[in-house]
Protein backbone atom coordinates (compact mmCIF):
# COMPACT_ATOMS: atom_id res chain seq x y z
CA UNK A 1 26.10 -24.24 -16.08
CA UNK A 2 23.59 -26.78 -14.60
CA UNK A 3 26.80 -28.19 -12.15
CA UNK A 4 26.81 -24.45 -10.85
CA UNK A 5 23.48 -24.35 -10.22
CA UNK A 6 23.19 -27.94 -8.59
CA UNK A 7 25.80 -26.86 -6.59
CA UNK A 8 24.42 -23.61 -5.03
CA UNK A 9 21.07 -25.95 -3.69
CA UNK A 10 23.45 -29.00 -2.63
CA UNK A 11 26.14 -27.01 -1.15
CA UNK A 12 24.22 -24.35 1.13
CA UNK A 13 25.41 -23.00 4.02
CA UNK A 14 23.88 -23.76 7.50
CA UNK A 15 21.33 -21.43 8.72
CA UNK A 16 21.43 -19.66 11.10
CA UNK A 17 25.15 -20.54 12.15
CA UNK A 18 25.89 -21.54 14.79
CA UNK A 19 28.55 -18.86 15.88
CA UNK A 20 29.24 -15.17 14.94
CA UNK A 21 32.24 -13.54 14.64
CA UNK A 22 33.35 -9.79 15.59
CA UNK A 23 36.23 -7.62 15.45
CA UNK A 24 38.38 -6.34 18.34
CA UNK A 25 39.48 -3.14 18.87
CA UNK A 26 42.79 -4.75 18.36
CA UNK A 27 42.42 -5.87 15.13
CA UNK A 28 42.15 -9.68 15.84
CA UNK A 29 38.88 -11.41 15.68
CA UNK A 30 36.85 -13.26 18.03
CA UNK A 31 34.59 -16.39 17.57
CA UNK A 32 30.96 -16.44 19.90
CA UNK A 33 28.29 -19.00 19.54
CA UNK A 34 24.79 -18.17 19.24
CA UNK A 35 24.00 -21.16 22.00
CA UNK A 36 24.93 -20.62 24.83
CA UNK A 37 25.62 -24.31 26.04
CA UNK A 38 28.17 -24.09 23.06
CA UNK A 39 29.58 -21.04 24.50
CA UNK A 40 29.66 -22.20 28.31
CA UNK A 41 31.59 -25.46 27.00
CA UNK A 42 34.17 -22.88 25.08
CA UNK A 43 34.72 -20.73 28.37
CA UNK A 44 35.72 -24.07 30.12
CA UNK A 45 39.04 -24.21 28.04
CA UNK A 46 41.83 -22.22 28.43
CA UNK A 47 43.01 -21.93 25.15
CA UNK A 48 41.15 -20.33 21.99
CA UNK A 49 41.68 -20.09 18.40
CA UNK A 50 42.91 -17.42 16.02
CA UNK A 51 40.05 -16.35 14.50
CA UNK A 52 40.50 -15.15 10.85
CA UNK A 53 38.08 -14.37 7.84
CA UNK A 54 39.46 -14.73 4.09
CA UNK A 55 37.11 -12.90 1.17
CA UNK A 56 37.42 -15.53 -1.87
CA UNK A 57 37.14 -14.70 -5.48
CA UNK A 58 33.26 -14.60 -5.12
CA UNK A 59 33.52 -12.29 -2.54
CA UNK A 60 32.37 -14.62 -0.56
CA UNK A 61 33.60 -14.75 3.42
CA UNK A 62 35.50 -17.67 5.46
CA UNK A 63 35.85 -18.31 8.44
CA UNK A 64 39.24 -19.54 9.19
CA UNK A 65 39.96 -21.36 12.98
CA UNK A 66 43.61 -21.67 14.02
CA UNK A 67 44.51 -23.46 17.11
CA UNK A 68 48.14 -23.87 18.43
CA UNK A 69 49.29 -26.40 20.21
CA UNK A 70 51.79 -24.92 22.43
CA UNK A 71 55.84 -25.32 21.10
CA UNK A 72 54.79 -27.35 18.26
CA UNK A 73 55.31 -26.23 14.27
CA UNK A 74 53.26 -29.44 12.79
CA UNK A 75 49.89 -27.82 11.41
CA UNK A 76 47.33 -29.74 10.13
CA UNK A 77 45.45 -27.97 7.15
CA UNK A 78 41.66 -29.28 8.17
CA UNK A 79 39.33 -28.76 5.07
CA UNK A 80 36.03 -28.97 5.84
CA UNK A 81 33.12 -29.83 3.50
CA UNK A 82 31.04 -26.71 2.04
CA UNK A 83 27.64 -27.34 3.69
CA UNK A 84 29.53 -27.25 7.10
CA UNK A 85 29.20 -24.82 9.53
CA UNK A 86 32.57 -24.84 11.21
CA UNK A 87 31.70 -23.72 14.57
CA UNK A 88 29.61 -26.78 14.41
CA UNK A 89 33.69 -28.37 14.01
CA UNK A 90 35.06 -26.31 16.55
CA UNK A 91 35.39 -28.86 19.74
CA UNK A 92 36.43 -31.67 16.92
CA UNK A 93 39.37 -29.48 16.11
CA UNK A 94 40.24 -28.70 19.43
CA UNK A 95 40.24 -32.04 20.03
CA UNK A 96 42.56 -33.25 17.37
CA UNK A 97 45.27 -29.94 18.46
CA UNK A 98 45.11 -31.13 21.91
CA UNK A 99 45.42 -35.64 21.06
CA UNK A 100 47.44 -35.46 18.70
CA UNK A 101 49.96 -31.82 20.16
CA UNK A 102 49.83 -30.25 16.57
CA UNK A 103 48.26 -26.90 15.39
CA UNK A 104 44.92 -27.38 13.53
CA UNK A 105 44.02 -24.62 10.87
């Protein structure tokens, strides 16, 4: 349909992004940005997301950030728009866990 095709050119994905993701030995995952002033302002916290990827029904891969507020069970389900990269959201959401003491997905 023309709305599928409209939204494949309106909706693309940043390039490059701004992070990468790999997987640990341990199974979990782990979030690095390709800048490294974006990565030297991560190291300064002391706290760092889950870091999970989700295949859709397009096959298609998402990144998923979790962060956790320490002793708290509110979560925040933060939906992001589909041209956004979301390491480019990654201080914003670390932000909002640590104002407002509730876990940010």
């Amino acid at each position: 349909s023309i709305s599928r095709v409209v939204s494949r050119f309106a909706f693309f994905p940043p390039s490059p992004s701004s992070y990468k993701v790999t997987q640990n030995v341990d199974g979990t995952a782990s979030l690095a940005f390709t800048q490294p002033e974006l990565q030297a302002a991560a190291d300064t916290f002391p706290t760092r997301p889950e870091v999970h990827t989700l295949l859709t029904s397009r096959n298609e891969r998402v990144v998923v950030l979790h962060f956790k507020h320490p002793g708290v069970e509110t979560t925040l389900l933060w939906s992001h728009a589909n041209a956004m990269d979301v390491g480019e959201m990654y201080f914003f959401l670390l932000h909002l866990c640590s104002s407002l003491r509730i876990n940010v997905v």
